[in-house]
Protein backbone atom coordinates (compact mmCIF):
# COMPACT_ATOMS: atom_id res chain seq x y z
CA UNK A 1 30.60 17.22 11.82
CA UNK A 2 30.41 17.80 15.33
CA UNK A 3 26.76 18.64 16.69
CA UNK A 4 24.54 17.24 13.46
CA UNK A 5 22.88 13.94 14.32
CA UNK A 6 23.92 10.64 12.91
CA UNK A 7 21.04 8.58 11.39
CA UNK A 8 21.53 5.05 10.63
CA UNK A 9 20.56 3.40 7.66
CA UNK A 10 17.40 0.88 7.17
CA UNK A 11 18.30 -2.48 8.44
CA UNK A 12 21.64 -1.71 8.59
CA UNK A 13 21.58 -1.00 5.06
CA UNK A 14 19.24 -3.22 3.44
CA UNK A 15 15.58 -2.68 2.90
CA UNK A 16 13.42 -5.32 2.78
CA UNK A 17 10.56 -5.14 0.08
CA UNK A 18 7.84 -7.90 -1.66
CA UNK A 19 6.10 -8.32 -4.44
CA UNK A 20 2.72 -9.90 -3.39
CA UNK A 21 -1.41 -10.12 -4.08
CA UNK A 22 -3.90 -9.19 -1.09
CA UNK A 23 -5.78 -12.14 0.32
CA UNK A 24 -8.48 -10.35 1.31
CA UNK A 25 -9.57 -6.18 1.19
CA UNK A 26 -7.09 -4.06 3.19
CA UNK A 27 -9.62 -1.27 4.48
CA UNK A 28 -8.34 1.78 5.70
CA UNK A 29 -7.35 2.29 9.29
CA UNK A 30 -9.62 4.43 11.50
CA UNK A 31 -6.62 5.83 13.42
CA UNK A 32 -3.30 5.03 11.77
CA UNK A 33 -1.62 5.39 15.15
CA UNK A 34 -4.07 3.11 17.55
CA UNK A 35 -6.00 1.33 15.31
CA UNK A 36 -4.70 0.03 11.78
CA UNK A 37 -6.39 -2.73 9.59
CA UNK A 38 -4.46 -5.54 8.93
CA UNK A 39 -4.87 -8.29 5.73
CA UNK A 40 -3.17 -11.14 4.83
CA UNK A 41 -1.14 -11.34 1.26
CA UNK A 42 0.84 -14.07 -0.91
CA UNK A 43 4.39 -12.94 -1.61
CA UNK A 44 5.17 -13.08 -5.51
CA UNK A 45 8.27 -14.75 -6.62
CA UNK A 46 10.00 -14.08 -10.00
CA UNK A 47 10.72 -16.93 -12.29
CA UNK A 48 13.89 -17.50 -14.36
CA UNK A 49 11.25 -16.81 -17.84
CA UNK A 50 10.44 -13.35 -15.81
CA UNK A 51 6.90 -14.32 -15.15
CA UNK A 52 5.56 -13.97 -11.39
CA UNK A 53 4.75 -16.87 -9.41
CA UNK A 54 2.37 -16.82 -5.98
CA UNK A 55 4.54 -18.82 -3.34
CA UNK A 56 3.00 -20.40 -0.70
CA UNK A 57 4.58 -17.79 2.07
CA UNK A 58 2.04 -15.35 3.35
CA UNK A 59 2.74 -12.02 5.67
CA UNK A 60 0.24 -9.98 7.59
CA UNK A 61 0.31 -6.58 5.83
CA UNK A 62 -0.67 -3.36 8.01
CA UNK A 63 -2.55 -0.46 6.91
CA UNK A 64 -1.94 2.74 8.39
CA UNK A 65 -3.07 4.56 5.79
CA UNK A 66 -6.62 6.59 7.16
CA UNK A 67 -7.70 7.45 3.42
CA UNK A 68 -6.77 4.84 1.32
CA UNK A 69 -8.20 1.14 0.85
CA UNK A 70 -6.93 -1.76 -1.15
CA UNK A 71 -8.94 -4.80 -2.64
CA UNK A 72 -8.13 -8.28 -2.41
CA UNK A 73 -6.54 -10.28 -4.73
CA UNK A 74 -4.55 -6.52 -5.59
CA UNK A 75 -0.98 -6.56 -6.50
CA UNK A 76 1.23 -4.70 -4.21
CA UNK A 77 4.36 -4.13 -3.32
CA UNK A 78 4.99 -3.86 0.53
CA UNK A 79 8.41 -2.69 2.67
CA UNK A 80 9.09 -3.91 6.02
CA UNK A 81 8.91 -0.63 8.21
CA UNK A 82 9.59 -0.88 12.55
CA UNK A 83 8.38 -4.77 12.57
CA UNK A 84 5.19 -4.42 9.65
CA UNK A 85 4.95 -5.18 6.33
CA UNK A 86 3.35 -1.76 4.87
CA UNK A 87 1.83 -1.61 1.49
CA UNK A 88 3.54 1.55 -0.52
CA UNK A 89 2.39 0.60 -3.82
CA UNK A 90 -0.68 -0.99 -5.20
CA UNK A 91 -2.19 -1.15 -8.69
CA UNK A 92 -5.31 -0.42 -8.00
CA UNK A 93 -8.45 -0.33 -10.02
CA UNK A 94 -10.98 2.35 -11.32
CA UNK A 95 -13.62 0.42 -9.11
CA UNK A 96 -11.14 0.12 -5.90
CA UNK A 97 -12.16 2.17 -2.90
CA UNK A 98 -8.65 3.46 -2.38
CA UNK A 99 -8.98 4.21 -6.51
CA UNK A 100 -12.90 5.73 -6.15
CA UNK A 101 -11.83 8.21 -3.17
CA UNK A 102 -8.91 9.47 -4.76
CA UNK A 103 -10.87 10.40 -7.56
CA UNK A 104 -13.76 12.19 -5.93
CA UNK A 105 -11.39 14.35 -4.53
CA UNK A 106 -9.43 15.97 -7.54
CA UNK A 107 -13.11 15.75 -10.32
CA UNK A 108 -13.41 19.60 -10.90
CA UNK A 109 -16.35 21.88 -9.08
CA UNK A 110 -18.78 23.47 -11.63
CA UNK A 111 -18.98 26.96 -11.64
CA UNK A 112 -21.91 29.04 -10.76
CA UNK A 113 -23.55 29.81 -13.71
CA UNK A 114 -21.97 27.72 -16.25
CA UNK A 115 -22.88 24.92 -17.75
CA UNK A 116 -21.20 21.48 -16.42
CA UNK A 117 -20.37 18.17 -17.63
């Protein structure tokens, strides 16, 4: 249609995305546009059983993220976004920090008066 914008697709239509484990903690950035962290990780390889196997090629994964922080030795998954390997998915613990401010911020406020946990 003439006048809408054309976008072209990721990559020319492939994404790029890995499996890996955090070498060390990925903190959070303090400004995700000037100043985010940076970790290394080992990329994960599936085996022909299905099992995951840490190969010996490491990235440098980038953090842009102001709020969220991920622990090493983590499994992520990362996507290769304008040059950087970006975490978008991380299994991350109860203990984590990224896990521990998450949940401070949706635990329930007790009421005035009533009784609370």
């Amino acid at each position: 249609m003439k006048g809408r914008r054309q976008f072209r697709t990721l990559t020319h239509g492939s994404i790029r995305r890995y499996q890996a484990i955090l070498d060390a903690d990925l903190l959070a950035a303090h400004d995700m546009f000037e100043d985010p962290s940076t970790a290394t990780a080992h990329i994960l390889r599936r085996k022909s059983n299905g099992d995951l196997e840490v190969t010996r090629q490491v990235v440098t994964v980038v953090n842009r993220f102001e709020n969220i922080s991920i622990d090493a030795d983590t499994y992520i998954k990362i996507e290769f976004i304008d040059g950087e390997w970006q975490p978008y998915a991380a299994d991350c613990g109860p203990n984590s920090q990224g896990a521990s401010s998450l949940l401070v911020s949706v635990q329930p406020e007790a009421s005035a008066g009533v009784g609370g946990p």
